[in-house]
C-alpha atoms as a PDB file:
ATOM      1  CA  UNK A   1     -61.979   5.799  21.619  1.00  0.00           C
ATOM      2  CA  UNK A   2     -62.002   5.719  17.773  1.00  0.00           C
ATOM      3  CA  UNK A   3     -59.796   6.664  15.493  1.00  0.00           C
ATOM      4  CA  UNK A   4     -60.215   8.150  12.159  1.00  0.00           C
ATOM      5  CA  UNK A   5     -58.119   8.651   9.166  1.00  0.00           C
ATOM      6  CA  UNK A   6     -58.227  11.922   7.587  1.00  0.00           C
ATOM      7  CA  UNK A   7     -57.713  11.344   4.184  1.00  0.00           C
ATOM      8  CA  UNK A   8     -57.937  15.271   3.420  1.00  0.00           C
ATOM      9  CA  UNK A   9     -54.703  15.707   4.943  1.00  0.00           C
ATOM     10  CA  UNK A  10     -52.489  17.506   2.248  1.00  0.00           C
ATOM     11  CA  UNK A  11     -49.598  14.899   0.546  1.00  0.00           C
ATOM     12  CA  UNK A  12     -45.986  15.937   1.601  1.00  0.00           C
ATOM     13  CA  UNK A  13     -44.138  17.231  -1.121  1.00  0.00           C
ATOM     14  CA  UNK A  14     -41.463  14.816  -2.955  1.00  0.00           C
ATOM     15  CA  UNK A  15     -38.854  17.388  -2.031  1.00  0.00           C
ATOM     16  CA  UNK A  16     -39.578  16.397   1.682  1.00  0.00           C
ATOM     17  CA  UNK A  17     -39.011  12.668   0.546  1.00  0.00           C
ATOM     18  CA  UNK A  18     -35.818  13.656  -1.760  1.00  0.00           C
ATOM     19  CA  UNK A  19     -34.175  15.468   1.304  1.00  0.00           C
ATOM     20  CA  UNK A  20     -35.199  12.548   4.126  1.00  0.00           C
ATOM     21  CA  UNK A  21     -33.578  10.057   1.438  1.00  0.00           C
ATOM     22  CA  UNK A  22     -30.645  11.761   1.509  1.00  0.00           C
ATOM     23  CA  UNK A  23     -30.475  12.343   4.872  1.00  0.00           C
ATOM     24  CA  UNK A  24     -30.678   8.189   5.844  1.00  0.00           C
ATOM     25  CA  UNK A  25     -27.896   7.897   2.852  1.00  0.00           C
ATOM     26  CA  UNK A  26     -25.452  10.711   4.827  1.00  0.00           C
ATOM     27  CA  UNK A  27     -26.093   8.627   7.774  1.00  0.00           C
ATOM     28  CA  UNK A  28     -25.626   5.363   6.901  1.00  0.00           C
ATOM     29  CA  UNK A  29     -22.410   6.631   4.684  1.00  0.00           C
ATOM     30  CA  UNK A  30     -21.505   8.448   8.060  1.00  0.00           C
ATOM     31  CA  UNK A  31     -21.377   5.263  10.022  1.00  0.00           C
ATOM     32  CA  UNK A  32     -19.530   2.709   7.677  1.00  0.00           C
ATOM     33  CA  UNK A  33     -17.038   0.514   9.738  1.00  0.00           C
ATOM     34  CA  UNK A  34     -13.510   0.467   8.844  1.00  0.00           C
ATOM     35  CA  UNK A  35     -13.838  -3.344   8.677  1.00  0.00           C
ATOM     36  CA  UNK A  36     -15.999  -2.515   5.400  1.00  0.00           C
ATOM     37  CA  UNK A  37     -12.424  -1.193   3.927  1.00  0.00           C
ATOM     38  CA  UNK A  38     -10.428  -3.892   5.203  1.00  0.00           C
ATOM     39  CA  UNK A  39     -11.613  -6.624   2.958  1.00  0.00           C
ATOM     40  CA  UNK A  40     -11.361  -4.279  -0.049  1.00  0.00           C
ATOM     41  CA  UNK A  41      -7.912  -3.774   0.646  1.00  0.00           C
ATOM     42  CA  UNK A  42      -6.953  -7.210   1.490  1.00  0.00           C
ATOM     43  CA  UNK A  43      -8.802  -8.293  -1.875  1.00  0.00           C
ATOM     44  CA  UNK A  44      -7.294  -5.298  -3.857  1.00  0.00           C
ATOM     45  CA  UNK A  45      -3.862  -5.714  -2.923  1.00  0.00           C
ATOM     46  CA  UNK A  46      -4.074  -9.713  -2.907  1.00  0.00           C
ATOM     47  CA  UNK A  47      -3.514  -9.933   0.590  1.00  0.00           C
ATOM     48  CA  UNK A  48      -0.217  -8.220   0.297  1.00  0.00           C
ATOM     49  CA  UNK A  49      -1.370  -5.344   2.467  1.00  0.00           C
ATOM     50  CA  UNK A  50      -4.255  -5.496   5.154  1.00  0.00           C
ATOM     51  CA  UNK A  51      -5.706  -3.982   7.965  1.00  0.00           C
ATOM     52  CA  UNK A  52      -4.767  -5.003  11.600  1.00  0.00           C
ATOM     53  CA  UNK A  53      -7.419  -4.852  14.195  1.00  0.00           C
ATOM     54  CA  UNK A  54      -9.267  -1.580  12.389  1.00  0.00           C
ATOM     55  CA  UNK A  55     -11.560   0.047  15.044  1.00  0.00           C
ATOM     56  CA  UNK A  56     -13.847   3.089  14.204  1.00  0.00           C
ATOM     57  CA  UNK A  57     -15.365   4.153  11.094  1.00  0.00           C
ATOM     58  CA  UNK A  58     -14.095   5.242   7.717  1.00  0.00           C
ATOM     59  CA  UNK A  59     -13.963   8.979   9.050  1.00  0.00           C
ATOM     60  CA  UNK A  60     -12.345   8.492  11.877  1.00  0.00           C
ATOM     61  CA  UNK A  61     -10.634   5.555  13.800  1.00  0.00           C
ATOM     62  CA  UNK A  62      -7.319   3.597  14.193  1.00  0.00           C
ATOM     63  CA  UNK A  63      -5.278   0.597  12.842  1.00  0.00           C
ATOM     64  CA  UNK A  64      -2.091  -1.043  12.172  1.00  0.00           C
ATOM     65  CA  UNK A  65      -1.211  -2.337   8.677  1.00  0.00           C
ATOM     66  CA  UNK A  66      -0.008  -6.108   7.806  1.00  0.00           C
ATOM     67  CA  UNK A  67       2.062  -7.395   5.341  1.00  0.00           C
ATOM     68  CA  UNK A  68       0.647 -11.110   4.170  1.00  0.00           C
ATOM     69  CA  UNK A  69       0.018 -13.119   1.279  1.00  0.00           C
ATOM     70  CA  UNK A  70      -2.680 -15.256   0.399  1.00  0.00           C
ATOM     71  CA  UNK A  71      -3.752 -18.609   1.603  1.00  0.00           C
ATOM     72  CA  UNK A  72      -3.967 -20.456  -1.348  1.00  0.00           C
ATOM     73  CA  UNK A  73      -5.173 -23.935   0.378  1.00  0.00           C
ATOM     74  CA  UNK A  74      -7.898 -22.358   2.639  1.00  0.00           C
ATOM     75  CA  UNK A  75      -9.179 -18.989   0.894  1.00  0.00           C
ATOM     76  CA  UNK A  76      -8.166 -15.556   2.592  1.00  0.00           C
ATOM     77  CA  UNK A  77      -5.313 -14.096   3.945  1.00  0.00           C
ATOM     78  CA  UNK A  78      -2.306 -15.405   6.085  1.00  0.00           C
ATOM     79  CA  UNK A  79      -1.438 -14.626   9.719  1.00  0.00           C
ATOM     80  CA  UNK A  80       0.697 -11.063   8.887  1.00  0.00           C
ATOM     81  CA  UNK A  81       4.402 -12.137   8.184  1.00  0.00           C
ATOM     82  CA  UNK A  82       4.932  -8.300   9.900  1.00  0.00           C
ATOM     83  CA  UNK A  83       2.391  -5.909  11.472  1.00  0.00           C
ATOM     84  CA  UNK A  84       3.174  -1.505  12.073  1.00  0.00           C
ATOM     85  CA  UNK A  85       2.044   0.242  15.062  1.00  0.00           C
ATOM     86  CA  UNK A  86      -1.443   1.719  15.161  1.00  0.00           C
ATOM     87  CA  UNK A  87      -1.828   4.594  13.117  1.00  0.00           C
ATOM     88  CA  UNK A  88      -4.915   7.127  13.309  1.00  0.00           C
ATOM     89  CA  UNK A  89      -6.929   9.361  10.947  1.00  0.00           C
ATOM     90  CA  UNK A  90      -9.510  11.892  10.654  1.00  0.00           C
ATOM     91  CA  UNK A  91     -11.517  12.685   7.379  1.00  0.00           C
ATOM     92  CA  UNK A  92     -13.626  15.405   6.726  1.00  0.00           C
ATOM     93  CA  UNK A  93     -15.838  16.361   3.425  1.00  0.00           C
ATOM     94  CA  UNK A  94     -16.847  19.454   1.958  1.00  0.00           C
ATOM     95  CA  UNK A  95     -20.003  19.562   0.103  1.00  0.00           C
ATOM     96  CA  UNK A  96     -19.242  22.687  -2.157  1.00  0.00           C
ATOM     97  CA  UNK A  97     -16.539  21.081  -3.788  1.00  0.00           C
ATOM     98  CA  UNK A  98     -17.175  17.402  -3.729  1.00  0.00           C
ATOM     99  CA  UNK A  99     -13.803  16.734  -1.938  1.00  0.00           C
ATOM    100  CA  UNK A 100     -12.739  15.510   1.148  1.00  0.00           C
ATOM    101  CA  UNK A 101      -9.574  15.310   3.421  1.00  0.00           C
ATOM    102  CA  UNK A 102      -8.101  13.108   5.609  1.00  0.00           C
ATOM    103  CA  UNK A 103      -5.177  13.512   7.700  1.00  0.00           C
ATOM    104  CA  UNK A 104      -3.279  10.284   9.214  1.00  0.00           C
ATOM    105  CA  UNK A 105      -1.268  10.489  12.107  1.00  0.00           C
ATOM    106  CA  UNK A 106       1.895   8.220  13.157  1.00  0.00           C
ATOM    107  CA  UNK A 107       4.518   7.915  15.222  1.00  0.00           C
ATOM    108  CA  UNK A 108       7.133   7.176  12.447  1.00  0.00           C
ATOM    109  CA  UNK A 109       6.077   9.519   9.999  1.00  0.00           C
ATOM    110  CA  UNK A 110       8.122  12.807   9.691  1.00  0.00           C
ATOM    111  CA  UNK A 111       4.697  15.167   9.206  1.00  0.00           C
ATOM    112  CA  UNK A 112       0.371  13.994   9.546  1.00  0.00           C
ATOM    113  CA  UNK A 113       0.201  12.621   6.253  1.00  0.00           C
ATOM    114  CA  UNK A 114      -2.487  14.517   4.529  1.00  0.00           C
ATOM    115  CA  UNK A 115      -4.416  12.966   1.304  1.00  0.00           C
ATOM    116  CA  UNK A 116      -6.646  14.921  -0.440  1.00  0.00           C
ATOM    117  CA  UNK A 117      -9.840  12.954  -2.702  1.00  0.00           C
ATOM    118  CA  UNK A 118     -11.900  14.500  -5.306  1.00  0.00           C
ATOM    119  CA  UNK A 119     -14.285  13.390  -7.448  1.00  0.00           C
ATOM    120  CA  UNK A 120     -11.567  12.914 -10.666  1.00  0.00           C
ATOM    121  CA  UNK A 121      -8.328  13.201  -8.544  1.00  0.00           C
ATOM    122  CA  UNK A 122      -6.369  11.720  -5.837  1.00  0.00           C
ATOM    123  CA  UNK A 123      -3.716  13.410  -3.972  1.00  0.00           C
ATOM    124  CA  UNK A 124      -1.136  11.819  -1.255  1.00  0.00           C
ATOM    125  CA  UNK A 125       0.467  15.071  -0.041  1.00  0.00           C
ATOM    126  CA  UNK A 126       4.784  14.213  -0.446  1.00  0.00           C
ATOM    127  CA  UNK A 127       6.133  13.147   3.103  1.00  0.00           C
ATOM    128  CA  UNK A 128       8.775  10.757   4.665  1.00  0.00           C
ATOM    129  CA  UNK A 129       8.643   7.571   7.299  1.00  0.00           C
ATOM    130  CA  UNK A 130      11.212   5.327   8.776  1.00  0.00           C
ATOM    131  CA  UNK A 131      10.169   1.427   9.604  1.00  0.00           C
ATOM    132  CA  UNK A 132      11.965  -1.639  10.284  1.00  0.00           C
ATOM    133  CA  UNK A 133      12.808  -3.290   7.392  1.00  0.00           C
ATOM    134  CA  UNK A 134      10.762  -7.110   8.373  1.00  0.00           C
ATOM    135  CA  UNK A 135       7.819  -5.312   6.252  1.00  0.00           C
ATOM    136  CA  UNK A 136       9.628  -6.195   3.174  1.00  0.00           C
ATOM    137  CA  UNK A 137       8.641  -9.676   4.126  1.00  0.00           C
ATOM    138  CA  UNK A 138       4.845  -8.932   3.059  1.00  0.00           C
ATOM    139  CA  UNK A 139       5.699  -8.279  -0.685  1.00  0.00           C
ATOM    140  CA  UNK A 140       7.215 -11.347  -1.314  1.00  0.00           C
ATOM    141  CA  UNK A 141      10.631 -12.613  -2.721  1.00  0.00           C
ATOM    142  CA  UNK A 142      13.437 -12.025  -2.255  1.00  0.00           C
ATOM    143  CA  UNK A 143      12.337 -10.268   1.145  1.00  0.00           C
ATOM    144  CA  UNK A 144      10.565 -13.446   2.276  1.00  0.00           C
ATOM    145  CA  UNK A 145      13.056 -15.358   1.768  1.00  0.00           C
ATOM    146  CA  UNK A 146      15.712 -13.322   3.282  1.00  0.00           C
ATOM    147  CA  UNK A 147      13.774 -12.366   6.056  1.00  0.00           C
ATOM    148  CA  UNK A 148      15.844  -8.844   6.658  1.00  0.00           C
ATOM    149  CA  UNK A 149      16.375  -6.521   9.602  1.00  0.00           C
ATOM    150  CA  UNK A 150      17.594  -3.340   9.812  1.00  0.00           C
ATOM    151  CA  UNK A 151      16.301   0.212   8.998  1.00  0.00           C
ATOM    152  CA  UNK A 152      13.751   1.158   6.149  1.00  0.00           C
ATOM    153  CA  UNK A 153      13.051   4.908   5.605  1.00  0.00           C
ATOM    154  CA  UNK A 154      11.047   5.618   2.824  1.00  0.00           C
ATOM    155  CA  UNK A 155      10.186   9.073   1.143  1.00  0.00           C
ATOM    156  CA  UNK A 156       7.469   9.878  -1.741  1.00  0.00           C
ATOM    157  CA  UNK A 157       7.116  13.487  -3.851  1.00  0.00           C
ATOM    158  CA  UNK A 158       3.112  14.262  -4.170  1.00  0.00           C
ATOM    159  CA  UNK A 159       1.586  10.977  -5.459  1.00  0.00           C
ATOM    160  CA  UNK A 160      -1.630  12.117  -7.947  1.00  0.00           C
ATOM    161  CA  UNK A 161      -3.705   8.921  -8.647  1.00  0.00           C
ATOM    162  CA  UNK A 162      -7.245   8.874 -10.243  1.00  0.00           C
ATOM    163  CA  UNK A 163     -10.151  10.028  -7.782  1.00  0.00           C
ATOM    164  CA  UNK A 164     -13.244   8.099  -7.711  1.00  0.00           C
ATOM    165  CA  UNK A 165     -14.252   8.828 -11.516  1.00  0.00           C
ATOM    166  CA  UNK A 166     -11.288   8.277 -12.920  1.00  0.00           C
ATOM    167  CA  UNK A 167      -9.558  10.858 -14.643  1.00  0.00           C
ATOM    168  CA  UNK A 168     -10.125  10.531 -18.246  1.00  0.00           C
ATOM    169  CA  UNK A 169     -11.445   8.367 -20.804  1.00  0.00           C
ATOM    170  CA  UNK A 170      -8.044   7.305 -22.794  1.00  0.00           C
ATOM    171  CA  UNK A 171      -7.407   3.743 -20.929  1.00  0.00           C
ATOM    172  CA  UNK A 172      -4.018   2.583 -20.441  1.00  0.00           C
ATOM    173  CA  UNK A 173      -2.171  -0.778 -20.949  1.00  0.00           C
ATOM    174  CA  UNK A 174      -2.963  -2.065 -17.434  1.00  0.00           C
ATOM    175  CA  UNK A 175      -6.711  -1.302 -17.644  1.00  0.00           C
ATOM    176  CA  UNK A 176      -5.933   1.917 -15.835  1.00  0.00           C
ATOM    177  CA  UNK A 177      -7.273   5.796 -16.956  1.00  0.00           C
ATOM    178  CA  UNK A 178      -4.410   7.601 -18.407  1.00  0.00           C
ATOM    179  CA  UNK A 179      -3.232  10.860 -17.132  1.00  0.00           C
ATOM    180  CA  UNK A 180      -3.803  10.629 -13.538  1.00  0.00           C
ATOM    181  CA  UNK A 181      -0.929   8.697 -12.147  1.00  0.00           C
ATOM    182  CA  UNK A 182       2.708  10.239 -10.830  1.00  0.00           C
ATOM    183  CA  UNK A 183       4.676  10.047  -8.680  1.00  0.00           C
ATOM    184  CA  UNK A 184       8.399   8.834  -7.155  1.00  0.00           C
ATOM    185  CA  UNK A 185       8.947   6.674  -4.322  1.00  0.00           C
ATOM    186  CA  UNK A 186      12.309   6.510  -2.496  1.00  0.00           C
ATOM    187  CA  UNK A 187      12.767   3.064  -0.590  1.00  0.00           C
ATOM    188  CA  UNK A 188      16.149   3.216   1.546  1.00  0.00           C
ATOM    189  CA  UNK A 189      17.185   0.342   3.303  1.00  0.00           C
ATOM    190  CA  UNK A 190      20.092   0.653   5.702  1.00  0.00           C
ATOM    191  CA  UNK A 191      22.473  -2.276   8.276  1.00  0.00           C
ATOM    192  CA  UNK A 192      20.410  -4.675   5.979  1.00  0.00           C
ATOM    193  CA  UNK A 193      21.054  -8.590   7.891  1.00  0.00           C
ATOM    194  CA  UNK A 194      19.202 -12.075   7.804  1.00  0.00           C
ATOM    195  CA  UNK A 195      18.802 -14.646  10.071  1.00  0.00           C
ATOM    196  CA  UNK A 196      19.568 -16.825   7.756  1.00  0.00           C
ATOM    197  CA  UNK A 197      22.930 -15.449   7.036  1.00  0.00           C
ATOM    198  CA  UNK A 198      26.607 -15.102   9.264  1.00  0.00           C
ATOM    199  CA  UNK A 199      27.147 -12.251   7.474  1.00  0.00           C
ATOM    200  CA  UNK A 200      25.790  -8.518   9.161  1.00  0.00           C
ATOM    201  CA  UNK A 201      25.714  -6.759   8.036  1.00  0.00           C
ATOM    202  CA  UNK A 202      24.803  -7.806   4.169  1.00  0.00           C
ATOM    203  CA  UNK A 203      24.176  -4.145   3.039  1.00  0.00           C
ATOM    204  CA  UNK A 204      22.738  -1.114   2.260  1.00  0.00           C
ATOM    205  CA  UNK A 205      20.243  -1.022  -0.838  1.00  0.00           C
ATOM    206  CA  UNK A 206      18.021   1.477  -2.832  1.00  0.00           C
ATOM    207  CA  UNK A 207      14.411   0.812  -4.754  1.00  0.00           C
ATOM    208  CA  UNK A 208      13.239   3.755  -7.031  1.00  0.00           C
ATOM    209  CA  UNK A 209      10.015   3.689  -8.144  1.00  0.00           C
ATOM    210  CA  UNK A 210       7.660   5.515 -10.463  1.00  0.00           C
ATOM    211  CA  UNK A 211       4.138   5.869 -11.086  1.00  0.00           C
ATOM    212  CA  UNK A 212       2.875   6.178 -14.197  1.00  0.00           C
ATOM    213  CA  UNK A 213      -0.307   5.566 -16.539  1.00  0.00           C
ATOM    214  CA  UNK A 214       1.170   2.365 -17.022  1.00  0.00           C
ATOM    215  CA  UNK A 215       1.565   1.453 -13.236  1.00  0.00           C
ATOM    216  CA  UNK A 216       4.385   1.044 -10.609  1.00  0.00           C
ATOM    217  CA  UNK A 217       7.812   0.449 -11.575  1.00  0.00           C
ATOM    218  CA  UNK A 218      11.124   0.014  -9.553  1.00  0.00           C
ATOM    219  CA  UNK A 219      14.641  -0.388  -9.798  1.00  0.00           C
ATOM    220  CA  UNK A 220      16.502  -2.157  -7.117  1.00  0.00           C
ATOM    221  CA  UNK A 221      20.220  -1.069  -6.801  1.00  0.00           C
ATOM    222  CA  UNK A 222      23.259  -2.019  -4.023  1.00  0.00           C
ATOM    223  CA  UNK A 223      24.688   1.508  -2.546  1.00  0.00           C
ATOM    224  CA  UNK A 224      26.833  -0.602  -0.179  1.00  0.00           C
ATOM    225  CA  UNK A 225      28.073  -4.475   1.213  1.00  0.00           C
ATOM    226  CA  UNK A 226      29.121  -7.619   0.374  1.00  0.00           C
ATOM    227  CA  UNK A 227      25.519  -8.794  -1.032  1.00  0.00           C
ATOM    228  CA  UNK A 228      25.129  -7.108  -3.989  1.00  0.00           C
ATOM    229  CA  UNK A 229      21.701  -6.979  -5.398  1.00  0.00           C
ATOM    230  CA  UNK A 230      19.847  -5.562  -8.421  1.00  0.00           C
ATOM    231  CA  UNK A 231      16.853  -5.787 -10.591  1.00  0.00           C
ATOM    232  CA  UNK A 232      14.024  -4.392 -12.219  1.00  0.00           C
ATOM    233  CA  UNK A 233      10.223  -4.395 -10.969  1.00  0.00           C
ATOM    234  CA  UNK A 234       6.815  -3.647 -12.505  1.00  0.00           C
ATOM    235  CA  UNK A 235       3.103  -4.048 -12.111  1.00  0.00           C
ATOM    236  CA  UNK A 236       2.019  -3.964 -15.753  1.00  0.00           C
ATOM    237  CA  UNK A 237       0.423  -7.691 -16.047  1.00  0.00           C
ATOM    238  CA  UNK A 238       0.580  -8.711 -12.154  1.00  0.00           C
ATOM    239  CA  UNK A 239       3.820  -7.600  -9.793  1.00  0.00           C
ATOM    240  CA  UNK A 240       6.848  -8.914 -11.583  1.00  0.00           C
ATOM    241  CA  UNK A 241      10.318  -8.926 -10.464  1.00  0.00           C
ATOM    242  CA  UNK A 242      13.651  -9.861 -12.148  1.00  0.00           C
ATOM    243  CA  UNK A 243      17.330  -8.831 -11.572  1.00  0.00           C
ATOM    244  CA  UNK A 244      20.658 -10.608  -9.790  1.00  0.00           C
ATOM    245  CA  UNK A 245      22.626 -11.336  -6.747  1.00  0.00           C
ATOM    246  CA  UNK A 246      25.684 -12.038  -6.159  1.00  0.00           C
ATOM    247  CA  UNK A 247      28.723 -11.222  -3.196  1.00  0.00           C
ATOM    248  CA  UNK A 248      31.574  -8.843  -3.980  1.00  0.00           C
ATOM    249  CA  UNK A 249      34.838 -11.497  -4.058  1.00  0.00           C
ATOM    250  CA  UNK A 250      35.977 -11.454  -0.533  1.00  0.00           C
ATOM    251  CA  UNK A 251      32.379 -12.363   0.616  1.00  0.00           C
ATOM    252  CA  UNK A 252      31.212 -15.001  -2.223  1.00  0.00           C
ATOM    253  CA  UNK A 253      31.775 -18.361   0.122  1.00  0.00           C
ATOM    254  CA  UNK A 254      30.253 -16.998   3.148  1.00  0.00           C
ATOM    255  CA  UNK A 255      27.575 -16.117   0.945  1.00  0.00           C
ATOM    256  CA  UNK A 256      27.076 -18.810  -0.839  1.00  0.00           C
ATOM    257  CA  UNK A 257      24.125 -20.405   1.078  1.00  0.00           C
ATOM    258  CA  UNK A 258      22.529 -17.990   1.139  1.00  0.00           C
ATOM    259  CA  UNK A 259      22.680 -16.754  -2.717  1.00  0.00           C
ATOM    260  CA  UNK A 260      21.545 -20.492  -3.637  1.00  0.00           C
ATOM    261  CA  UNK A 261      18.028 -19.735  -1.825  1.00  0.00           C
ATOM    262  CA  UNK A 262      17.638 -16.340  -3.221  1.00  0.00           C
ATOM    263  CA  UNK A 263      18.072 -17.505  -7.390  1.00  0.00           C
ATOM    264  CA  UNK A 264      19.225 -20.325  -9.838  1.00  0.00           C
ATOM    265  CA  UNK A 265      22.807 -19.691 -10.229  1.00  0.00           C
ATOM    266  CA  UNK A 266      23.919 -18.219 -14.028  1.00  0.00           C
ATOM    267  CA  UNK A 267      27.695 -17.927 -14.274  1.00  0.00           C
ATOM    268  CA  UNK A 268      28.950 -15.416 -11.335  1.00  0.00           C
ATOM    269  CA  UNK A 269      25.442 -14.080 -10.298  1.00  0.00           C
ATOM    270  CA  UNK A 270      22.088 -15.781  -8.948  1.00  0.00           C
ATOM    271  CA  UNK A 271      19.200 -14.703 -11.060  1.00  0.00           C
ATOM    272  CA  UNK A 272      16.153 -13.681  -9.606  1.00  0.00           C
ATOM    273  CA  UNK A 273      12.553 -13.829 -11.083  1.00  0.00           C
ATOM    274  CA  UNK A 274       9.639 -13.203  -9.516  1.00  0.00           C
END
C-alpha cells in the first residue's frame, strides 16, 4: 500500500483553530479540582481558613472547612484546631453576561447560600448560620487560648466585594480597589465556657464587623457574664486585635487564672493585643 500526501488539500480556516482553542480551554477550566482552590485559600488566608478533604471540581463537589494557623517550623499549615461538617455546592456560568452562580448547601445554614460573581463584582447573597463556637479557635487569640464552647450563630446583610477585575481604579490604603467592599457581619456567641476555666458559663458576647474599602473591622462587646470582654479589630496592615478583660466583682478571683493567660494585667483589666 502507499500512501500519499495531498498537499492540495484546502488549509482550515483560523476560525476553526480559534474555536477548537477555546473549546480545550472550556474543558480544561471545566475540570479544575477543588484541591487547585485549596492551596489558594490556605495561602490567602495564612492558613487561618482551609479546605478539609475537598472532593470534586470547582463547579461542583463537597468539603468541610478548617480553622488552623501556620506551621512556622516546617512550612504549611497545622492539623485544623476545629473542622465543620461537609458542605456542598453547585456553580453554573452564563456566557451572555460573563457571570456565574453558585449555590452552597449546609446543614447549619438557615437558606442555600447563593453568591453571585461577575466580571467587576462579587456578591454573597445576606443569610444566617449557627456553629459551635471551637471555630473561634482557628483565628487566633484570645479564642485559642480560651479554647470556648458553646453556641455561635452568625448573620451577614449582602456582602459586595470586588469581582475578578476589580472594581475601579482608585486603590485603597490596604492595596485594595475602592468602592467595591460592604457589608455587616453579626457574630453572636451564646453559654460561652472554657476548659480551662471553673466558671460556665463565662458569657455571652457580640463581634460587629464591617467591610469597607479599607478592609474588615470589628468590635468585640460583653452582652452578658462574669467575663467581661471588649476590644477593637482590623485588617488594615495584617489582622490586629486590641481591647480588655476583666470579671465583674463577684467573679474576679475565680477568674483570675484565667484573665492572667488571656493579657498583661493594667490596673483592674487584662489588656489584650494581638
Amino acid at each position: 500500500m502507499k500512501l500519499v500526501l495531498d498537499l492540495s488539500y484546502p488549509k482550515l480556516p483560523k476560525l476553526f483553530w480559534v474555536v477548537l482553542l477555546l473549546a480545550c480551554l472550556l474543558v480544561i477550566i471545566r475540570q479544575l479540582p477543588v484541591s487547585w482552590v485549596s492551596g489558594v485559600l490556605a495561602s490567602q488566608t495564612n492558613c487561618r481558613v482551609i479546605l478539609q478533604q475537598p472532593t470534586g471540581t470547582i463547579w461542583e463537589g463537597s468539603a468541610a472547612l478548617g480553622f488552623s494557623e501556620a506551621n512556622a517550623a516546617e512550612g504549611g499549615c497545622r492539623p485544623p484546631a476545629a473542622v465543620t461538617e461537609r458542605f456542598q455546592w453547585v456553580s453554573t456560568c452564563k456566557i451572555t453576561s460573563l457571570s456565574c452562580g453558585t449555590e452552597i448547601r449546609y446543614a447549619a445554614l438557615d437558606k442555600s447560600q447563593v453568591i453571585e460573581w461577575a466580571l467587576k463584582k462579587t456578591q454573597i447573597a445576606a443569610n444566617e448560620i449557627k456553629l459551635p463556637a471551637n471555630i473561634l479557635e482557628g483565628l487566633g487569640n484570645p479564642w485559642s487560648t480560651l479554647r470556648p464552647r458553646g453556641e455561635l450563630i452568625g448573620r451577614w446583610t449582602d456582602l459586595n466585594l470586588p469581582g475578578l477585575l476589580g472594581a475601579g481604579s482608585a486603590i485603597g490604603s490596604n492595596g485594595n480597589p475602592k468602592g467595591g467592599f460592604s457589608g455587616v457581619i453579626r457574630i453572636i456567641i451564646n453559654n460561652l465556657s472554657s476548659p480551662i476555666s471553673p466558671v460556665k458559663p463565662l458569657g455571652a458576647y457580640e463581634i460587629l464587623a464591617n467591610i469597607g474599602d479599607d478592609g474588615l473591622n470589628w468590635n468585640v462587646s460583653t452582652t452578658s457574664g462574669p467575663l467581661l470582654l471588649r476590644g477593637q479589630g482590623d485588617t488594615k496592615a495584617g489582622m490586629h486585635f486590641s481591647g480588655e478583660a476583666s470579671a465583674s466583682p463577684e467573679a474576679q478571683e475565680s477568674l483570675v487564672g484565667l484573665l492572667s493567660l488571656l493579657g498583661k494585667k493594667d490596673g483592674d483589666a487584662y489588656r489584650l493585643k494581638f
